[in-house]
C-alpha atoms as a PDB file:
ATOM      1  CA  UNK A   1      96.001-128.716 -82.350  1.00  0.00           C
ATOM      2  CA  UNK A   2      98.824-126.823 -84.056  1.00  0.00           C
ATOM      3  CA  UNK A   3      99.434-123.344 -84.404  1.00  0.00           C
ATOM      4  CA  UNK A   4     102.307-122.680 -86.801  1.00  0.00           C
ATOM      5  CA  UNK A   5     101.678-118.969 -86.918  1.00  0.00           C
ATOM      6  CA  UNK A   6     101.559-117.465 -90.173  1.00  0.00           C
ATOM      7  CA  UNK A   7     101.637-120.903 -92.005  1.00  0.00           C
ATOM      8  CA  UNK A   8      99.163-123.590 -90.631  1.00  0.00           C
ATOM      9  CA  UNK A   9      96.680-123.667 -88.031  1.00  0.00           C
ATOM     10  CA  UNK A  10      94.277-126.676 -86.630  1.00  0.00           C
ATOM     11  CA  UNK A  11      91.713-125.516 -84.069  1.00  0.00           C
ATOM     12  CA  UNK A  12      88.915-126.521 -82.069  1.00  0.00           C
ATOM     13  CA  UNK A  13      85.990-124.038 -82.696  1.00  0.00           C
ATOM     14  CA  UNK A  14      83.114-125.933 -80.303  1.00  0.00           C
ATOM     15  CA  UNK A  15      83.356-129.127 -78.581  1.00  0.00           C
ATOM     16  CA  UNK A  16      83.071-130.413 -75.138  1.00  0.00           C
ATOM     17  CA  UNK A  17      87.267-130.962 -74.460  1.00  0.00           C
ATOM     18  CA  UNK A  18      87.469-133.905 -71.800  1.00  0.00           C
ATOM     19  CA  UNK A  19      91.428-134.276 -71.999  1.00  0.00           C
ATOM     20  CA  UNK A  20      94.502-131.833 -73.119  1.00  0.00           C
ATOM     21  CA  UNK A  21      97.857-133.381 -73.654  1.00  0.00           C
ATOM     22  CA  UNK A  22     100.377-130.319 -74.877  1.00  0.00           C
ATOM     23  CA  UNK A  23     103.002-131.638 -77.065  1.00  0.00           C
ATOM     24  CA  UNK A  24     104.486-128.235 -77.246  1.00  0.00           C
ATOM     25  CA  UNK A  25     104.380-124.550 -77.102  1.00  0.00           C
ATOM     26  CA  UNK A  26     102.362-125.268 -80.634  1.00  0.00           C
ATOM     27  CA  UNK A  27     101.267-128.285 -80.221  1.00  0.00           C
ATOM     28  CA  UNK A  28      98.822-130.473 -78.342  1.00  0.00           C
ATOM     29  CA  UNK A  29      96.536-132.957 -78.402  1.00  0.00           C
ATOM     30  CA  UNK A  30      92.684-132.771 -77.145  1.00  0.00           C
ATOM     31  CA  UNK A  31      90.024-135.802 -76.684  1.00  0.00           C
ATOM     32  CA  UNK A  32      86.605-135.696 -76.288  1.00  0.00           C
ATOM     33  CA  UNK A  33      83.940-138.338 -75.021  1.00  0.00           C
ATOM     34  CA  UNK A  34      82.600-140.589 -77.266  1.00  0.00           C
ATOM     35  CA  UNK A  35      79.378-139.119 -78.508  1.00  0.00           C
ATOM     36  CA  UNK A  36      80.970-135.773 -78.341  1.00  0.00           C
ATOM     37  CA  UNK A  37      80.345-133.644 -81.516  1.00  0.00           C
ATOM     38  CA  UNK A  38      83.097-131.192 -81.914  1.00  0.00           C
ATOM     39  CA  UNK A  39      84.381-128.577 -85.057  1.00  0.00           C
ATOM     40  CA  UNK A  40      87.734-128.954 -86.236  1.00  0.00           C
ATOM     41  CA  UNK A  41      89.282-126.305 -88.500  1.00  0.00           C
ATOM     42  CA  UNK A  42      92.875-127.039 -90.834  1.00  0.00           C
ATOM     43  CA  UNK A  43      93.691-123.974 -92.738  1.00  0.00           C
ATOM     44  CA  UNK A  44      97.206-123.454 -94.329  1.00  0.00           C
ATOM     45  CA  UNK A  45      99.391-120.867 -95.723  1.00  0.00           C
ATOM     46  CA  UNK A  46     101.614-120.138 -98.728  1.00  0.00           C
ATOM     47  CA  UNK A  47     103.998-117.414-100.028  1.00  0.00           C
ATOM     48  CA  UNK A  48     101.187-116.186-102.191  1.00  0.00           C
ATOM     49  CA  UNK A  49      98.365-116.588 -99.408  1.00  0.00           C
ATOM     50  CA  UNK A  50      95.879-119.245 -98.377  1.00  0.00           C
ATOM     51  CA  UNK A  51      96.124-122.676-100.111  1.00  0.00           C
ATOM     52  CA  UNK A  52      93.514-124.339 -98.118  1.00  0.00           C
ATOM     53  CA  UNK A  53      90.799-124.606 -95.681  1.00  0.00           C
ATOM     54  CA  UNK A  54      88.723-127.283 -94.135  1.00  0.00           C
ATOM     55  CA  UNK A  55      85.796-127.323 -91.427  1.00  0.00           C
ATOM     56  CA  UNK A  56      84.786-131.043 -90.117  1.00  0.00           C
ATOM     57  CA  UNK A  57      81.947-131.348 -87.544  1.00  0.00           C
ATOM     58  CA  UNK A  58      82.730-135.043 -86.316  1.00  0.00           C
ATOM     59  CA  UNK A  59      81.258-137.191 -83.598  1.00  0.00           C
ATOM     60  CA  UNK A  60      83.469-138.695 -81.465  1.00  0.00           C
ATOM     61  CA  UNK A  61      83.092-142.901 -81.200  1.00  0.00           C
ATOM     62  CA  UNK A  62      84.228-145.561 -79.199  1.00  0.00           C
ATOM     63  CA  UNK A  63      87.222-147.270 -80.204  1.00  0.00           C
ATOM     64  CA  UNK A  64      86.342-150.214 -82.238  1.00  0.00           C
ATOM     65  CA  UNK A  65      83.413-148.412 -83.819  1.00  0.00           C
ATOM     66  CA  UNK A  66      83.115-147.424 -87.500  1.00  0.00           C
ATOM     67  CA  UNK A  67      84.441-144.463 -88.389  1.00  0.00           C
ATOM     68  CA  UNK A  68      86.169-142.352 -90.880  1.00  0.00           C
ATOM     69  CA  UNK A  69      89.647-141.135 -91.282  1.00  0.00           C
ATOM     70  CA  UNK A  70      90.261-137.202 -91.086  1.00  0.00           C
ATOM     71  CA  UNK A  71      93.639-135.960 -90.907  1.00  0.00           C
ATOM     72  CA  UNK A  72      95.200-134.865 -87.619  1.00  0.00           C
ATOM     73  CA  UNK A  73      92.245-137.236 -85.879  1.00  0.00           C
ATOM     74  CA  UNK A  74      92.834-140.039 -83.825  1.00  0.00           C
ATOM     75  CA  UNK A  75      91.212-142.916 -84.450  1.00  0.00           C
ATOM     76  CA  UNK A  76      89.168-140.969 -86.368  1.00  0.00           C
ATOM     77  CA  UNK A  77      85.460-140.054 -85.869  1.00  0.00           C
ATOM     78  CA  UNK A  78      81.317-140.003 -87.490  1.00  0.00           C
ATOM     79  CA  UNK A  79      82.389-137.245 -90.171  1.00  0.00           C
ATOM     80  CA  UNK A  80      78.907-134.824 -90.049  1.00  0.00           C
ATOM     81  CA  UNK A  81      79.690-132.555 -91.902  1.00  0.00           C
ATOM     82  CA  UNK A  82      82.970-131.851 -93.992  1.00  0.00           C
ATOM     83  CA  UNK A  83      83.374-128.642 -96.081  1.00  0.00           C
ATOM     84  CA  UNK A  84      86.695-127.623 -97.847  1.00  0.00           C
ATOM     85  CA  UNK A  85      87.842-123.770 -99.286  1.00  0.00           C
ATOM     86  CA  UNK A  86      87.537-120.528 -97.966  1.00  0.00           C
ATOM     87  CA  UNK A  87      84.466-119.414 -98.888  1.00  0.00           C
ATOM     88  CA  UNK A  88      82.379-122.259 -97.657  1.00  0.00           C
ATOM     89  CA  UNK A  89      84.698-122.676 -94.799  1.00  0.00           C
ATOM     90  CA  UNK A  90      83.985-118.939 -93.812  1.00  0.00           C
ATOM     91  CA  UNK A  91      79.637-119.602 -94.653  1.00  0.00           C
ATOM     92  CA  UNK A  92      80.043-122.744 -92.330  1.00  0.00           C
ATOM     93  CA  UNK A  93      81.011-120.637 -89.463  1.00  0.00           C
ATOM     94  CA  UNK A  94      78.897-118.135 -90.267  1.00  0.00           C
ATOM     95  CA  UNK A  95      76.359-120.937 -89.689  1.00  0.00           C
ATOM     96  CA  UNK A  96      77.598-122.144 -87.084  1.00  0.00           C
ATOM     97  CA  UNK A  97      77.974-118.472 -85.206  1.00  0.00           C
ATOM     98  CA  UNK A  98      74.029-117.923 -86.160  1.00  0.00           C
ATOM     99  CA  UNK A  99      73.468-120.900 -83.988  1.00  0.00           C
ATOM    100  CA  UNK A 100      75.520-119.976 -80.881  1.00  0.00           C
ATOM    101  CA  UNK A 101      73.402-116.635 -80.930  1.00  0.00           C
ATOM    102  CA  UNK A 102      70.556-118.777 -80.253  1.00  0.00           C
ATOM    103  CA  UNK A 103      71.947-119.658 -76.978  1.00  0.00           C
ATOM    104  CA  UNK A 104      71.887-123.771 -77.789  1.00  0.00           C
ATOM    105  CA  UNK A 105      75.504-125.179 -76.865  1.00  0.00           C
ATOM    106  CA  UNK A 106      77.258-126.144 -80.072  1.00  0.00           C
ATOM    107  CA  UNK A 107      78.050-129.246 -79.612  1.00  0.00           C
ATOM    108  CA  UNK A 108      74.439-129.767 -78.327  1.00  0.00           C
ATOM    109  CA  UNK A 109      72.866-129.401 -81.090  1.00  0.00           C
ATOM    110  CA  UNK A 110      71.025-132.713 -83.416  1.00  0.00           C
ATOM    111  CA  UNK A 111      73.985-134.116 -85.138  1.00  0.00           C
ATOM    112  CA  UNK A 112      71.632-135.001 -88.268  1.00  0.00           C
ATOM    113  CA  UNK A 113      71.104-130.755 -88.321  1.00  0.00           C
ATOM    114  CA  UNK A 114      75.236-130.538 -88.933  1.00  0.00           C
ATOM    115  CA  UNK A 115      74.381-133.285 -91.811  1.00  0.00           C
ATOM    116  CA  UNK A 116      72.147-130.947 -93.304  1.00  0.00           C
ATOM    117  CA  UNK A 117      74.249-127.891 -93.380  1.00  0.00           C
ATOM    118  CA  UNK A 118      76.407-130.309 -95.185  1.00  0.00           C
ATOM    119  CA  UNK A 119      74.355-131.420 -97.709  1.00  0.00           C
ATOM    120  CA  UNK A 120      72.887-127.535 -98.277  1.00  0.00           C
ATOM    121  CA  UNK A 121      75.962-126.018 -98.903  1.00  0.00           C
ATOM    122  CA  UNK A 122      77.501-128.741-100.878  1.00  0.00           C
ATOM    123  CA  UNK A 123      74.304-128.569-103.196  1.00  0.00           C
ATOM    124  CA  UNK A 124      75.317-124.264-103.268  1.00  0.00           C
ATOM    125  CA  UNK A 125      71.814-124.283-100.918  1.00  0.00           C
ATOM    126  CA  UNK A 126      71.185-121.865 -97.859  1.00  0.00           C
ATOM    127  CA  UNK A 127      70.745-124.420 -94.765  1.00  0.00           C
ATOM    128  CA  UNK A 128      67.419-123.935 -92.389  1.00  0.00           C
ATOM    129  CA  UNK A 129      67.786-122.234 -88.922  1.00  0.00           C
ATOM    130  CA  UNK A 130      67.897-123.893 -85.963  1.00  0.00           C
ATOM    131  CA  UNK A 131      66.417-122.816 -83.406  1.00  0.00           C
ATOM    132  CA  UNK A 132      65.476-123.465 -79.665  1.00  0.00           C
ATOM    133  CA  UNK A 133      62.198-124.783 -81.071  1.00  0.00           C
ATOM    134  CA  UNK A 134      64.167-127.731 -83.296  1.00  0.00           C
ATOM    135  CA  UNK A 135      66.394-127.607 -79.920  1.00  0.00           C
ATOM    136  CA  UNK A 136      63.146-128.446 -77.737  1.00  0.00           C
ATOM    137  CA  UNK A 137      62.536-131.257 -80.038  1.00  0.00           C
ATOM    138  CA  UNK A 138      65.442-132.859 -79.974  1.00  0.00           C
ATOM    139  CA  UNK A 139      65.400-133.218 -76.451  1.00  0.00           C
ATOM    140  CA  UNK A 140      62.125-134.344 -76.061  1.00  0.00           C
ATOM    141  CA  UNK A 141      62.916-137.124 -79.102  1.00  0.00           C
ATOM    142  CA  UNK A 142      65.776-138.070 -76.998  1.00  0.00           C
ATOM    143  CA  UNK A 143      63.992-138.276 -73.357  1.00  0.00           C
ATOM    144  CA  UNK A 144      61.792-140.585 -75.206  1.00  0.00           C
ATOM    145  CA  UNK A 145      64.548-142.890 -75.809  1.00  0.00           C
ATOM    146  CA  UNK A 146      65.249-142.202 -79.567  1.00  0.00           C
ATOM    147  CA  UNK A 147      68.551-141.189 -80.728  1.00  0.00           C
ATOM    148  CA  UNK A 148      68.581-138.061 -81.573  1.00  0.00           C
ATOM    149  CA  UNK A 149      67.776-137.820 -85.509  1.00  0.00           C
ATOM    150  CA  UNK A 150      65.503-135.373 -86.877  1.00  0.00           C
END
């Protein structure tokens, strides 16, 4: 994570955190378990304002495992959802805050619903709710052995 105040920033917004390494007083790095799905947000700064913003949800793997590269994540991770500029950015978390209110843990939630918001918003479509009913689902789904996809 950095925090270049003013100029860049790189945050965790949900994810369970399993190991903190601080580089510096703006700087550190975090891991999570593989399995672990987690939100990562890069925005930066110019002279003239924002120049960019990105939200990834990700999946965390084991090393070895197929994966895809994202900046500032090492050795990279399941990319499930990947949005990039302000206004989706700021949607995206919207989302993502309309979830939390439900009371389902974040990074509990069916990775194949994060897919979804991706592929709604990308196509300029409103995402469906989820819920503690989809919630119940899942974990029933995954006490029956399955993995997890909706």
């Amino acid at each position: 994570m950095i925090d270049d105040e003013g100029r860049a920033e790189r945050w965790i917004r949900f994810g369970a955190v399993v190991e903190t390494h601080r580089v510096s007083a703006h700087n550190q790095f975090v891991g999570f378990a593989p399995g672990a799905v987690f939100a990562y947000v890069r925005w930066a700064c110019g002279p003239r304002g924002a120049v960019g913003a990105r939200l990834d949800i990700l999946q965390a793997v084991e090393r070895g495992a197929a994966r895809v590269a994202i900046p500032g994540v090492t050795p990279g991770a399941v990319s499930l959802l990947r949005l990039n500029g302000w206004s989706r950015v700021r949607h995206a978390l919207a989302v993502i805050d309309a979830v939390a209110e439900t009371g389902v843990a974040l990074e509990a939630v069916a990775p194949d619903h994060w897919r979804h918001v991706h592929n709604r918003m990308t196509a300029g479509l409103l995402p469906q709710a989820y819920g503690a009913a989809r919630h119940r689902a899942l974990k029933l789904r995954l006490a029956l052995g399955g993995d997890g996809r909706s």
